[in-house]
C-alpha atoms as a PDB file:
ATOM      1  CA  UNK A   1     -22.639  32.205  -1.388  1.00  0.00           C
ATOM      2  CA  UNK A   2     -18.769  32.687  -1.761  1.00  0.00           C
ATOM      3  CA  UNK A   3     -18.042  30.830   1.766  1.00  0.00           C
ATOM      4  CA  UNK A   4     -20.799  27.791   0.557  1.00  0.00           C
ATOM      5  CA  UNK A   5     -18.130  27.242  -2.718  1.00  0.00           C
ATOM      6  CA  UNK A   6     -15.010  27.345   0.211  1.00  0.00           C
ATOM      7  CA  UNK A   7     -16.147  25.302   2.378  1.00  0.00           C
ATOM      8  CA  UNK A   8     -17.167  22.532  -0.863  1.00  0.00           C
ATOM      9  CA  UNK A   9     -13.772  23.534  -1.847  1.00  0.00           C
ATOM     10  CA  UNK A  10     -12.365  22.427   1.381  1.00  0.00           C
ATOM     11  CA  UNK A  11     -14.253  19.256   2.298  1.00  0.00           C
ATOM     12  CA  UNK A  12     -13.224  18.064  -1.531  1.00  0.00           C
ATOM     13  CA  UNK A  13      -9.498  18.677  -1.362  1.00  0.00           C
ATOM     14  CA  UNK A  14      -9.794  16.527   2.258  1.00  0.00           C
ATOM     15  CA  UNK A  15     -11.441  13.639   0.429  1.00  0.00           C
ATOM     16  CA  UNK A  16      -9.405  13.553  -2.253  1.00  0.00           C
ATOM     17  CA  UNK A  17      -5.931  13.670   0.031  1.00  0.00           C
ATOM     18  CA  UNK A  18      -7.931  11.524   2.591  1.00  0.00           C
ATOM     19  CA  UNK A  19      -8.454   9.273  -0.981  1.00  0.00           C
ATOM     20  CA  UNK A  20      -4.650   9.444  -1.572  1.00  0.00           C
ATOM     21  CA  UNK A  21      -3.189   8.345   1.454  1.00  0.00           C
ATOM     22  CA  UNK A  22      -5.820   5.418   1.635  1.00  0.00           C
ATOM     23  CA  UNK A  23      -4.795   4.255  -1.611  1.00  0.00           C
ATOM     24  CA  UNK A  24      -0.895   4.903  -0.736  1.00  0.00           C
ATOM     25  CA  UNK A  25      -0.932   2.920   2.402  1.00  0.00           C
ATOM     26  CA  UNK A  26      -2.497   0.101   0.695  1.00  0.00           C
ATOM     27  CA  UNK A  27       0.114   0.192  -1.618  1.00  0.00           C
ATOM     28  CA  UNK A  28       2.872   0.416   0.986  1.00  0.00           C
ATOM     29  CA  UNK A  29       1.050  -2.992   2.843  1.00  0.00           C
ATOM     30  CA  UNK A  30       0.966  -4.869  -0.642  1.00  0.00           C
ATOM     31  CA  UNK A  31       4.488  -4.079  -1.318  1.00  0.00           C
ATOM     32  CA  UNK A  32       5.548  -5.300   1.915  1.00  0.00           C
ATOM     33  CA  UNK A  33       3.558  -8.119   1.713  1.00  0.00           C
ATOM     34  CA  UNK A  34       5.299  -9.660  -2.157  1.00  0.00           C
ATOM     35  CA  UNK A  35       8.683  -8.547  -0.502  1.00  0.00           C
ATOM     36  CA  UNK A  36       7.624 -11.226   2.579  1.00  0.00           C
ATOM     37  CA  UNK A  37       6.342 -13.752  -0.048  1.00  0.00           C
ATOM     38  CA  UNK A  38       9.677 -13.859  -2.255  1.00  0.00           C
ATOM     39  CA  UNK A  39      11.755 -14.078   1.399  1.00  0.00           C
ATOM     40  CA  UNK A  40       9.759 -16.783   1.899  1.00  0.00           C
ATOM     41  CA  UNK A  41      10.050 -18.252  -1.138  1.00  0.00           C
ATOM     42  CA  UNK A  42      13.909 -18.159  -1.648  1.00  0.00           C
ATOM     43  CA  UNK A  43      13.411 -19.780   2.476  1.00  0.00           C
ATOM     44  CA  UNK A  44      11.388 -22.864   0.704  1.00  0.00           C
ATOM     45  CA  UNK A  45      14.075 -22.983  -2.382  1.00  0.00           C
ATOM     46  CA  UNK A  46      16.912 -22.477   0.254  1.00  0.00           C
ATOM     47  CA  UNK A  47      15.575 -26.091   2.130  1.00  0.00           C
ATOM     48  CA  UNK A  48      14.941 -27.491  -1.172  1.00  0.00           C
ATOM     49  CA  UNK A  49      18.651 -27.420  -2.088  1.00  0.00           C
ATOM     50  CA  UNK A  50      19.605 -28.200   0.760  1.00  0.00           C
ATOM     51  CA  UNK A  51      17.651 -31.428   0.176  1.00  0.00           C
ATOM     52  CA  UNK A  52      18.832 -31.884  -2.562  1.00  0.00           C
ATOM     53  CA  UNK A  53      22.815 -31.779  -1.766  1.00  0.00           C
END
């Protein structure tokens, strides 16, 4: 009975850390991906000034 409860034990903790890393890789990628979008948007107001002068 003891080893059943371990064993639930076990397979929840790897979920849930399984769960976390998921989430914090997703995370990561979406960061990344706004820090691309504003380099490419001070690119696009970069040209515009440059327009512009």
């Amino acid at each position: 009975m003891g080893q059943i409860i371990t064993i639930s034990i076990q397979i929840f903790n790897f979920l849930v850390w399984g769960g976390l890393i998921v989430v914090g890789f997703k995370f990561i990628k979406k960061t990344f991906e706004a820090l691309d979008a504003i380099v490419e948007i001070k690119y696009i107001l970069e040209e515009i000034k440059e327009k512009l002068d």
